[in-house]
C-alpha atoms as a PDB file:
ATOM      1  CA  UNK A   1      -4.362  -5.455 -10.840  1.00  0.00           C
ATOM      2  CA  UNK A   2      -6.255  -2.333 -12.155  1.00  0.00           C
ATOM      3  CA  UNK A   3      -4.168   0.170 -10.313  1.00  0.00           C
ATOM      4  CA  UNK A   4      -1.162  -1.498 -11.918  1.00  0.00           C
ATOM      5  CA  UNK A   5      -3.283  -1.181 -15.432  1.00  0.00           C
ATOM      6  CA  UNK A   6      -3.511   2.327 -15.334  1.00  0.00           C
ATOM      7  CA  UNK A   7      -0.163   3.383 -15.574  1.00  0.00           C
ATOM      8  CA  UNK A   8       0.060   0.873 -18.285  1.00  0.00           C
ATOM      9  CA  UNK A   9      -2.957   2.702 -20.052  1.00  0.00           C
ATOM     10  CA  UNK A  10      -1.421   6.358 -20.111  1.00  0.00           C
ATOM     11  CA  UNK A  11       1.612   4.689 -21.399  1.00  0.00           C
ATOM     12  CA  UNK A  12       0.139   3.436 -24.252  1.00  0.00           C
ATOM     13  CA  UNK A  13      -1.982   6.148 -24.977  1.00  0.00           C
ATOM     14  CA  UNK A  14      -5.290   5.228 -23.376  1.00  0.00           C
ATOM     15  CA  UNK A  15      -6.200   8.014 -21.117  1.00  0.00           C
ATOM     16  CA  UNK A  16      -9.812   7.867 -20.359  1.00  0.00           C
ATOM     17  CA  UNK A  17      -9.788   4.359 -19.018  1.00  0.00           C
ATOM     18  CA  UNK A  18      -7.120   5.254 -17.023  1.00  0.00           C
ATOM     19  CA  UNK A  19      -8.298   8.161 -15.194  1.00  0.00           C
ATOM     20  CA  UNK A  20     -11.586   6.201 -14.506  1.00  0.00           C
ATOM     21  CA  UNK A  21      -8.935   3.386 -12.800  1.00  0.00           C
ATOM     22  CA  UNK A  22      -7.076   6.230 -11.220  1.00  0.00           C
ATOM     23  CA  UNK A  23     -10.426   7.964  -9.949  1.00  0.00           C
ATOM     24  CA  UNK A  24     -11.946   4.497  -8.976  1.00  0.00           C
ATOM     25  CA  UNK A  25      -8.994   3.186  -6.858  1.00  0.00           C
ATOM     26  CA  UNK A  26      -8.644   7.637  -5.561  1.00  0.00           C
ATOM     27  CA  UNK A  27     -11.967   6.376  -3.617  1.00  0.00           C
ATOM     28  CA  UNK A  28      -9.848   3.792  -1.279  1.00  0.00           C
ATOM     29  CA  UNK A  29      -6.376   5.724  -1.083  1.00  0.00           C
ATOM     30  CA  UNK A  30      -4.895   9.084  -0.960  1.00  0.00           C
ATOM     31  CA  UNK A  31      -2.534   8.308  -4.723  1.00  0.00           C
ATOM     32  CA  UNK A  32       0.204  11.376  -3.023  1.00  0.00           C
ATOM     33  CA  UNK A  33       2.492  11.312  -5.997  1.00  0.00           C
ATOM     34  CA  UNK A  34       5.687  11.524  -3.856  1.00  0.00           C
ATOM     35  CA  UNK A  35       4.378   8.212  -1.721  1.00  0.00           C
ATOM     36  CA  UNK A  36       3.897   6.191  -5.273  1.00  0.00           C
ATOM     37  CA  UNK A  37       5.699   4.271  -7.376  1.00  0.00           C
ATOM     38  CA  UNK A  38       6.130   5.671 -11.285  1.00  0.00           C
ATOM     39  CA  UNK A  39       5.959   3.023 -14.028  1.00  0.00           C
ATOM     40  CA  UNK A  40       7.830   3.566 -17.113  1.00  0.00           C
ATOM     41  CA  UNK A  41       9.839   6.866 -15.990  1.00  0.00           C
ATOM     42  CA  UNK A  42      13.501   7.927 -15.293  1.00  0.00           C
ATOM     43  CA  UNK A  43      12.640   6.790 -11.530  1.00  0.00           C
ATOM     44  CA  UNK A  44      10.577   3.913  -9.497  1.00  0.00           C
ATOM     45  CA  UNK A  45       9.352   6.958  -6.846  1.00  0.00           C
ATOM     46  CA  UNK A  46       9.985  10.587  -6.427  1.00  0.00           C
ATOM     47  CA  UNK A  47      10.762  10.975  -2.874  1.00  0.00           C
ATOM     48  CA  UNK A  48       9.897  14.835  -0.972  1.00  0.00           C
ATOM     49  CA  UNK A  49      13.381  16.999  -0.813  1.00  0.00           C
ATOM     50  CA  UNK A  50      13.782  16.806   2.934  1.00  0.00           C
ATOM     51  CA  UNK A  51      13.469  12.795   2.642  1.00  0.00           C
ATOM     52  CA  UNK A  52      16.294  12.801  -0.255  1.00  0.00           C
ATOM     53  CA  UNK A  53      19.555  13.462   1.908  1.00  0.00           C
ATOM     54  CA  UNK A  54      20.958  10.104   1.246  1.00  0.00           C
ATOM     55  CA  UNK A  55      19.250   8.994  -2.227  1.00  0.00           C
ATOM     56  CA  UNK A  56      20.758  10.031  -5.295  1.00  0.00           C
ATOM     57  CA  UNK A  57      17.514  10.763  -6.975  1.00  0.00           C
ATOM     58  CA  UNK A  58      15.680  13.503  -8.451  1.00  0.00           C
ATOM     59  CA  UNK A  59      12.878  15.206  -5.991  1.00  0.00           C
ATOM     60  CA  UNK A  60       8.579  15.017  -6.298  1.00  0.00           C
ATOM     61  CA  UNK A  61       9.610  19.206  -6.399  1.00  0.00           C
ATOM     62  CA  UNK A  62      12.192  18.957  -8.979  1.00  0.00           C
ATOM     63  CA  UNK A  63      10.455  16.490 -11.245  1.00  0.00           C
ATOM     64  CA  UNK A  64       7.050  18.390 -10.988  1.00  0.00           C
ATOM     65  CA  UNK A  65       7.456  21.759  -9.818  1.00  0.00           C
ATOM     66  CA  UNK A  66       4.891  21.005  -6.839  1.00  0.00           C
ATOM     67  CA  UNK A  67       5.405  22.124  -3.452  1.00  0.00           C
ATOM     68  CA  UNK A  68       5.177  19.260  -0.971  1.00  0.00           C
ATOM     69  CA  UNK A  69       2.290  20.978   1.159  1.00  0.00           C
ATOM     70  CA  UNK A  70       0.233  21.060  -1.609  1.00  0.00           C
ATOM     71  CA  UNK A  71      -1.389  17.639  -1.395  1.00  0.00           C
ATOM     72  CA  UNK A  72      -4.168  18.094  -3.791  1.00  0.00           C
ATOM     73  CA  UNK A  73      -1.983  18.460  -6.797  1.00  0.00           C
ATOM     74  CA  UNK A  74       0.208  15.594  -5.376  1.00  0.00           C
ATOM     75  CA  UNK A  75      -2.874  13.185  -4.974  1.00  0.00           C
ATOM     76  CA  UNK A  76      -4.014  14.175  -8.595  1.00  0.00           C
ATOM     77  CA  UNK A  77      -0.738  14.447 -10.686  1.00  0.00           C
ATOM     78  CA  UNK A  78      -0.464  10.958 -12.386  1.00  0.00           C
ATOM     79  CA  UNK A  79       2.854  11.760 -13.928  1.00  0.00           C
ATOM     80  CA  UNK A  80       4.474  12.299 -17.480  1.00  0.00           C
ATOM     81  CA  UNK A  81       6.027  10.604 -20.287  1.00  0.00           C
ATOM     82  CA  UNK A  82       9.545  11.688 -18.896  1.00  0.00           C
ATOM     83  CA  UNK A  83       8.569  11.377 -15.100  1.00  0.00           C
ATOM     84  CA  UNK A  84       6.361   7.714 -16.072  1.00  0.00           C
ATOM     85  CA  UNK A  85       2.905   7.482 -14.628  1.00  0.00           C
ATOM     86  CA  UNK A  86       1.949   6.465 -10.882  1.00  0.00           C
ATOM     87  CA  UNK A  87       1.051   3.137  -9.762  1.00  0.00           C
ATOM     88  CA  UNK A  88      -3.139   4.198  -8.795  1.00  0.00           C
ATOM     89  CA  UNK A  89      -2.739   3.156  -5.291  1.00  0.00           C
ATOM     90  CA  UNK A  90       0.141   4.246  -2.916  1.00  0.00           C
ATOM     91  CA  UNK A  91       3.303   2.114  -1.995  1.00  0.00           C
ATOM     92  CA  UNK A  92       2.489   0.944   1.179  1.00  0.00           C
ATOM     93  CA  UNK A  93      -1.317   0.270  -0.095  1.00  0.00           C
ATOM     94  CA  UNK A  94       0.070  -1.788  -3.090  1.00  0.00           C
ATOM     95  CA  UNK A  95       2.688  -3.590  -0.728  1.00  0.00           C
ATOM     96  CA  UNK A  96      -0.609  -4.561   1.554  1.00  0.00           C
ATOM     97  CA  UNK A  97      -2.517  -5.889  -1.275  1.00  0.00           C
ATOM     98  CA  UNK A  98       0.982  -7.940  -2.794  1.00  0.00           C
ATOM     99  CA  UNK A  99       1.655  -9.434   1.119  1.00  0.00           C
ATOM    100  CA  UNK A 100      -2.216 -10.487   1.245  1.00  0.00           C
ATOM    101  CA  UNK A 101      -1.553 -12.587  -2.177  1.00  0.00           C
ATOM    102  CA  UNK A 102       1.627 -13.769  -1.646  1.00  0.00           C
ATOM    103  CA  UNK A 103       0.135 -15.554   2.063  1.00  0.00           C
ATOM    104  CA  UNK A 104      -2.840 -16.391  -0.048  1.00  0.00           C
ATOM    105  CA  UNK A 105      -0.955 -18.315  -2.255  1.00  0.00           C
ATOM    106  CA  UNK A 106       1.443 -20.142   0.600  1.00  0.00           C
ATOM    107  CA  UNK A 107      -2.412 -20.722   2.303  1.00  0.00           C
ATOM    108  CA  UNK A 108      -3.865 -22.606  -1.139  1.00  0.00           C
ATOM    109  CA  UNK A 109      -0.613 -24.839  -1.455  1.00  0.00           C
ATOM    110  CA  UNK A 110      -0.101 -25.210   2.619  1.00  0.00           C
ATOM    111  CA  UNK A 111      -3.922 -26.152   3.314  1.00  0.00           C
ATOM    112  CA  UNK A 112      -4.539 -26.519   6.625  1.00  0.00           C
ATOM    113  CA  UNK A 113      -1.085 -27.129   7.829  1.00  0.00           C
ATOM    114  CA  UNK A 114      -0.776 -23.535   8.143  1.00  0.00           C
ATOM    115  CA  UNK A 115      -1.659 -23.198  11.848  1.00  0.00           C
ATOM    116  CA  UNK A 116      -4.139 -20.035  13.088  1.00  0.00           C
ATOM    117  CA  UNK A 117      -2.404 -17.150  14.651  1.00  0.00           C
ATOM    118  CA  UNK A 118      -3.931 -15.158  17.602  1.00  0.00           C
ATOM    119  CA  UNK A 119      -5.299 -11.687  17.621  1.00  0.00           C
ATOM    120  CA  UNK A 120      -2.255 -10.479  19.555  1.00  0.00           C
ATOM    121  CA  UNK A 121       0.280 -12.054  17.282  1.00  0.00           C
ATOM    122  CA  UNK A 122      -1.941 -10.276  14.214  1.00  0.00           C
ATOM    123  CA  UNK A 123      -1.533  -7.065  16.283  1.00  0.00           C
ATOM    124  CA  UNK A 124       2.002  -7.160  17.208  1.00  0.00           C
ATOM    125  CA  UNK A 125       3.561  -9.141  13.666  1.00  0.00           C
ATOM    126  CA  UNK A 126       1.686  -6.682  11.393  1.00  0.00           C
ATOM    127  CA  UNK A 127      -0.316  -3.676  13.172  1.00  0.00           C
ATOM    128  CA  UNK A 128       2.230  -2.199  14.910  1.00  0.00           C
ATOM    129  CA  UNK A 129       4.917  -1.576  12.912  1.00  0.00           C
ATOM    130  CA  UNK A 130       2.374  -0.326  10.124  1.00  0.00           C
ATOM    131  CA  UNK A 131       0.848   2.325  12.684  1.00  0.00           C
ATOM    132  CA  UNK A 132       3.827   3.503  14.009  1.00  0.00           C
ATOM    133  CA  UNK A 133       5.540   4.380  10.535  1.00  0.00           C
ATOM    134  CA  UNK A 134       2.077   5.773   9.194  1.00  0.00           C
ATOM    135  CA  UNK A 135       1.373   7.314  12.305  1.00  0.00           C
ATOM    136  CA  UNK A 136       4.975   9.072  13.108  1.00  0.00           C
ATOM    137  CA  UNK A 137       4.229  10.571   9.233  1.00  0.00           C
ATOM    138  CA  UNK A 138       1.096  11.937  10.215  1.00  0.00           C
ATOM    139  CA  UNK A 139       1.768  13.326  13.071  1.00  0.00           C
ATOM    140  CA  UNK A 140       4.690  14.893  11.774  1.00  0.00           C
ATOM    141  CA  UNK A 141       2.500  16.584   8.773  1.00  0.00           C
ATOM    142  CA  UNK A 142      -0.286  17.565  11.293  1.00  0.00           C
ATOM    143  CA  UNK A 143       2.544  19.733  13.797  1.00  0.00           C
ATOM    144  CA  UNK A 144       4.191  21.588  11.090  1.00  0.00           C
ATOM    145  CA  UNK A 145       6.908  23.251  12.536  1.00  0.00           C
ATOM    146  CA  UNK A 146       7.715  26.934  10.449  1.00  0.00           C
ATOM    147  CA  UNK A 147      11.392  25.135   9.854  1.00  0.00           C
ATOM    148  CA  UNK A 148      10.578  21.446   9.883  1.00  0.00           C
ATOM    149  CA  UNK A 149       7.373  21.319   7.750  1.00  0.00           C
ATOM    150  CA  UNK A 150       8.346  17.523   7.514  1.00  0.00           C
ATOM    151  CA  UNK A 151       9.635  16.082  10.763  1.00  0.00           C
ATOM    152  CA  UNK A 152       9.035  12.375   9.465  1.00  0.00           C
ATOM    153  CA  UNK A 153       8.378  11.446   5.995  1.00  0.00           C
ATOM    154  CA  UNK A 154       8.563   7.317   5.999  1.00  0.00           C
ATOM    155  CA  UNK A 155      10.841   5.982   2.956  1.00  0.00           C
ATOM    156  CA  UNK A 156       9.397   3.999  -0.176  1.00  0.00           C
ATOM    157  CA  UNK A 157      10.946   0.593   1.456  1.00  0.00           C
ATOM    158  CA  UNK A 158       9.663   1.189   5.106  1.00  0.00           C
ATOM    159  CA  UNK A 159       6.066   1.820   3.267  1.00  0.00           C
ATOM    160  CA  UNK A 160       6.504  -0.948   1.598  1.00  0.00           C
ATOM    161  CA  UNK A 161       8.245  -3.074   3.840  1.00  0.00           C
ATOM    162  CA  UNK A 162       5.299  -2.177   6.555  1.00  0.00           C
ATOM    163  CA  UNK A 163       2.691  -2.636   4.274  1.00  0.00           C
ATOM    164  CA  UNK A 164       3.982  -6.188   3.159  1.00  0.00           C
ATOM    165  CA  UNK A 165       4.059  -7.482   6.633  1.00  0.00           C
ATOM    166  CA  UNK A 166       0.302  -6.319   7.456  1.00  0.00           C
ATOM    167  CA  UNK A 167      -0.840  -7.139   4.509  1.00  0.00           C
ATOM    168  CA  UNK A 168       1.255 -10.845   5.333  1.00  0.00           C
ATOM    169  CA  UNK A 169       0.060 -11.312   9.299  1.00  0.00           C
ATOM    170  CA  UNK A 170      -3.869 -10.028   8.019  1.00  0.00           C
ATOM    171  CA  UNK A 171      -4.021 -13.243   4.924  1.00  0.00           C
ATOM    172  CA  UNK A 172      -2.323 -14.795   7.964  1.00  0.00           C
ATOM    173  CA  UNK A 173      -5.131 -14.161  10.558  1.00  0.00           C
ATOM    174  CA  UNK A 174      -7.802 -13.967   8.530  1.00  0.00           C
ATOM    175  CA  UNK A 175      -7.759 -16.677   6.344  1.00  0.00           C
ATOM    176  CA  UNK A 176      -6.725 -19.369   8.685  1.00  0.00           C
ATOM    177  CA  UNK A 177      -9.597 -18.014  11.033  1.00  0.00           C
ATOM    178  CA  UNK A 178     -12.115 -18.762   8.106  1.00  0.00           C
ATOM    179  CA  UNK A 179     -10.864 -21.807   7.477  1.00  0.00           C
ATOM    180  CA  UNK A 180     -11.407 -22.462  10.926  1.00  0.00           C
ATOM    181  CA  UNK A 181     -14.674 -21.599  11.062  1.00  0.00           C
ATOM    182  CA  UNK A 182     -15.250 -24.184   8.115  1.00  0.00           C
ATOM    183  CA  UNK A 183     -13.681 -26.651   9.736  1.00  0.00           C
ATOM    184  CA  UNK A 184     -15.424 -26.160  13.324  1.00  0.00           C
ATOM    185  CA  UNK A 185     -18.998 -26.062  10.891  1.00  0.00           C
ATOM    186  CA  UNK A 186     -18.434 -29.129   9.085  1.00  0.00           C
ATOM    187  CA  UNK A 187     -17.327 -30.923  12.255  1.00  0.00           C
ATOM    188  CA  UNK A 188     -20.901 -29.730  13.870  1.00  0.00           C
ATOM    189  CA  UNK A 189     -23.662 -33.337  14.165  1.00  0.00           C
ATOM    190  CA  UNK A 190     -26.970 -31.822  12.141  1.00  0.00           C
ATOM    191  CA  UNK A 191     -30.122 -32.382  13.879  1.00  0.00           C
ATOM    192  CA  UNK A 192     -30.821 -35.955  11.633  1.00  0.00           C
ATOM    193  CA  UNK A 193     -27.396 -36.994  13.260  1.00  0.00           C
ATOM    194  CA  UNK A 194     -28.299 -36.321  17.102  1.00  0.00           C
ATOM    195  CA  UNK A 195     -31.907 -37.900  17.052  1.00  0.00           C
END
C-alpha cells in the first residue's frame, strides 16, 4: 500500500513523506524507472528504446534524457509532473505482492477447501517462469554486447504477468501449508488426553 502512497504523495505535493516511502521500499527492490509503473503521467511505464519496436509509446530516454546503462539515475528518478511519479516498488515486485493478496483473499473465503499444493507444483506453477524472464534479463545486461547492450529486456506485462503467478502459486503453497500445520497441531492428543 505505501509504495502505491508515494506516488500519490508527490502528486499532491507532499515530498518528504514520499521520498522516505520511496527510500524505505529502495531497501527491498531495485525502483529502475524504465521497469515501473508511473501514476498520474502521460504513460502507465516508460519502456527502454530497444524494448519499444512495437509499442507506440514514448521511451525511459526520451521522457528523461537518461541513458539506459545508467542504472543509478534510473533507480533514483521518481518521475515528474508531466512524466507522473513511479509506483516505489517495480512491476513485477508490485504484481508479486497483488497475486499474494488476491490468493489470500480466495484462501479466507475458500477455508480449507483449498487443497495444499506440493513443492514441485510451487516450483514449476510459479518459480520457473519468474526465473527464466528475470534471469534471461540479467543475463542479457551482465554480457553486454558493444551492439546489443540489451539482448533481453522483459516487457511490463511479462513482469507483471510473472510476478502475478509467483506471487499466486507462493499464497498458494504457503498458506495452505500453514494451515496445515494448524490443522495437523490441533489434531495432536495433549499429554492429559493420552494418560
Amino acid at each position: 500500500m505505501g509504495s502505491i502512497l508515494a506516488p500519490v504523495l508527490m502528486k499532491v505535493g507532499m515530498p518528504t513523506p514520499s521520498k522516505i516511502l520511496y527510500l524505505f521500499y529502495g531497501k527491498f527492490c531495485h525502483q529502475f524507472a524504465f521497469r515501473s509503473w508511473f501514476l498520474f503521467g502521460e504513460q502507465a511505464f516508460y519502456p527502454l528504446e530497444n524494448q519499444n519496436k512495437t509499442l507506440d509509446t514514448s521511451t525511459y530516454e526520451e521522457m528523461f534524457g537518461a541513458a539506459p546503462d545508467d542504472l543509478m539515475t534510473a533507480r533514483i528518478l521518481l518521475g515528474s509532473d508531466r512524466a507522473g511519479y513511479k509506483v516505489a516498488i517495480c512491476q513485477r515486485d508490485l504484481a508479486m505482492y497483488e497475486g499474494l493478496l488476491f490468493f489470500g483473499l480466495i484462501f479466507s473465503i475458500m477455508k480449507k477447501r483449498i487443497p495444499k499444493i506440493s513443492l514441485f507444483f510451487w516450483i514449476a506453477g510459479g518459480l520457473v517462469p519468474l526465473g527464466m524472464d528475470g534471469s534471461l534479463q540479467f543475463l542479457s545486461k551482465s554480457i553486454q554486447i558493444n551492439s546489443f547492450p540489451w539482448l533481453y529486456e522483459s516487457t511490463p506485462l511479462m513482469r507483471t504477468l510473472t510476478g502475478a503467478i509467483f506471487g499466486f502459486f507462493s499464497g498458494w503453497y504457503l498458506l495452505t501449508s500453514i494451515e496445515q500445520s494448524f490443522r495437523i497441531a490441533s489434531d495432536k492428543p495433549t499429554n492429559e488426553e493420552t494418560e
